[in-house]
Structure formats: structure tokens, C-alpha cells
Protein backbone atom coordinates (compact mmCIF):
# COMPACT_ATOMS: atom_id res chain seq x y z
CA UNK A 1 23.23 -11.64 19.62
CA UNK A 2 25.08 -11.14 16.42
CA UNK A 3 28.54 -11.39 17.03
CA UNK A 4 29.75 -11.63 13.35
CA UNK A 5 30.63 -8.57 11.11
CA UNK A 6 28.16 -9.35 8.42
CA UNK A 7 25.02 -10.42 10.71
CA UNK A 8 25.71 -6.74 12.87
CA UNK A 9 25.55 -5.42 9.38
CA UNK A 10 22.47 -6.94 8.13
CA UNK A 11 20.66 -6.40 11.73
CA UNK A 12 21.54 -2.82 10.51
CA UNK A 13 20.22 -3.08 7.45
CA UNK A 14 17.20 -4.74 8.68
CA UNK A 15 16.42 -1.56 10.62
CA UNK A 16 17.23 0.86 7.71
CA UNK A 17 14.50 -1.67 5.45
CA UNK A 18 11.84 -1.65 8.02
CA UNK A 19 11.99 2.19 8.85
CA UNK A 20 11.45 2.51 4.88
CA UNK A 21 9.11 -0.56 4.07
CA UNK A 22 6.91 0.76 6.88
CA UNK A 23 6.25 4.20 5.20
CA UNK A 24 5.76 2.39 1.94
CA UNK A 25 3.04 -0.03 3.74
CA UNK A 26 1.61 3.56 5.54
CA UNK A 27 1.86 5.28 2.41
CA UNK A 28 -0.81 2.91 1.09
CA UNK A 29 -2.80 2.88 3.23
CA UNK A 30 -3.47 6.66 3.45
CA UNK A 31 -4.20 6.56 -0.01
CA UNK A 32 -7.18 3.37 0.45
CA UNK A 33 -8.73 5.56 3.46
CA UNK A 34 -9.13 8.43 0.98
CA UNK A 35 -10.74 6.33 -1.53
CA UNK A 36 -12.85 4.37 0.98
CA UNK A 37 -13.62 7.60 2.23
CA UNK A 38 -14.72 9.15 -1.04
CA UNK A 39 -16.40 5.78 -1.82
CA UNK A 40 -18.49 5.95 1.26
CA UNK A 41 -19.32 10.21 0.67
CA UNK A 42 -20.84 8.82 -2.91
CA UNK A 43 -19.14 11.24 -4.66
CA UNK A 44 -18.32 9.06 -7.83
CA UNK A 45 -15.94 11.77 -9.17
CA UNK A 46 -14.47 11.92 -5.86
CA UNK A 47 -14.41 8.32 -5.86
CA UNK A 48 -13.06 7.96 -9.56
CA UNK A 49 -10.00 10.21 -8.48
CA UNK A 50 -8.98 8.52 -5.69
CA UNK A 51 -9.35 4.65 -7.55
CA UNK A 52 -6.74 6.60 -10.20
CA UNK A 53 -4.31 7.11 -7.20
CA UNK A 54 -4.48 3.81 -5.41
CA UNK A 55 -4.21 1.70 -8.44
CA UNK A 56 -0.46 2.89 -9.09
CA UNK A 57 0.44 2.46 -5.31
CA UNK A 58 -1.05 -0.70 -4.75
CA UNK A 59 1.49 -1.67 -7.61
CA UNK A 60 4.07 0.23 -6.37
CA UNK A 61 4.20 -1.58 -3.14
CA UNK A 62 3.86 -5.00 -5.16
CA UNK A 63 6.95 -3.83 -7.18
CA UNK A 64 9.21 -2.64 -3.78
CA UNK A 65 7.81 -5.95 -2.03
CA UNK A 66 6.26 -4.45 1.15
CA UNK A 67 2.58 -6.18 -0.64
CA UNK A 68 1.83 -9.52 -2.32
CA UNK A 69 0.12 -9.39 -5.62
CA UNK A 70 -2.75 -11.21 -4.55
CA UNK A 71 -3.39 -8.75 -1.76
CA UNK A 72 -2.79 -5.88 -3.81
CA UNK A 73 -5.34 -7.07 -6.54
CA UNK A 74 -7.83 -8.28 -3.84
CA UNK A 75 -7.79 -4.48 -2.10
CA UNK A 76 -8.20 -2.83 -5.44
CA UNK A 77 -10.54 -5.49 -6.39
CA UNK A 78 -12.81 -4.48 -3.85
CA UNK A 79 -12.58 -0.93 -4.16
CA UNK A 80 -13.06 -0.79 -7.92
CA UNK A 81 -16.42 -3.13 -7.17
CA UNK A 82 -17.97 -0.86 -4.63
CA UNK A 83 -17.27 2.05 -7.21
CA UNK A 84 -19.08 0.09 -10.02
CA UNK A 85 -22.33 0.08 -6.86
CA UNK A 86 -22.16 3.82 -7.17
């Protein structure tokens, strides 16, 4: 157990940072169900739309750090190619 002012601190911190990170992480995924979703309805408007609101939360969460780049591009990758089948 953390029995140094700084490490009770960060174990707080660490809390504060997950609570957040974790609606970040949540946050993006809503937003890939709805395009997945709208993917698999074959609505390409639909689908269009909802590729314009991933693309700037997939980089939001590479900016805050919750996603790696290469799984951000890899997610959108995939979801602007099954949008191209449509």
C-alpha cells in the first residue's frame, strides 16, 4: 500500500484519469456502433454522416491518449472501406 504522500496522491489521480479516460474510450465507441449500425442499414447517407463523426473522435482519443494511432487508423480504416462496398 502506498504509504508515501506523493504515491497516495497519484493512486488518487489514477482514479480521477481512469473515471475520465473510460468515458473517452466509451464515448468512442458509441459513436463506431452508430456508424456500424448505419453501415450495416445501407443507408450510405446515413452511413456518410456517421464516418464524418467518428473520424474526429477516433482522433480525439489519439490526441487525449486513451487510443494508439495505429488502432485509431485501423478502426476508421475499416469503416471507411465497408462504406466504399456500399
Amino acid at each position: 500500500m502506498a504509504n508515501t504522500p506523493q504515491a497516495k496522491k497519484r493512486i488518487r489521480r489514477n482514479a480521477r484519469r481512469t473515471e475520465i479516460n473510460g468515458a473517452r474510450v466509451g464515448r468512442i465507441r458509441t459513436f463506431i456502433k452508430k456508424a456500424e449500425a448505419a453501415l450495416t442499414s445501407g443507408d450510405k447517407d446515413a452511413a456518410a454522416a456517421a464516418m464524418a463523426q467518428v473520424q474526429p473522435e477516433l482522433a480525439r482519443g489519439v490526441a487525449k491518449g486513451v487510443l494508439h494511432r495505429n488502432t485509431a487508423a485501423r478502426k476508421f480504416s475499416r469503416l471507411t472501406k465497408r462504406l466504399a462496398t456500399l
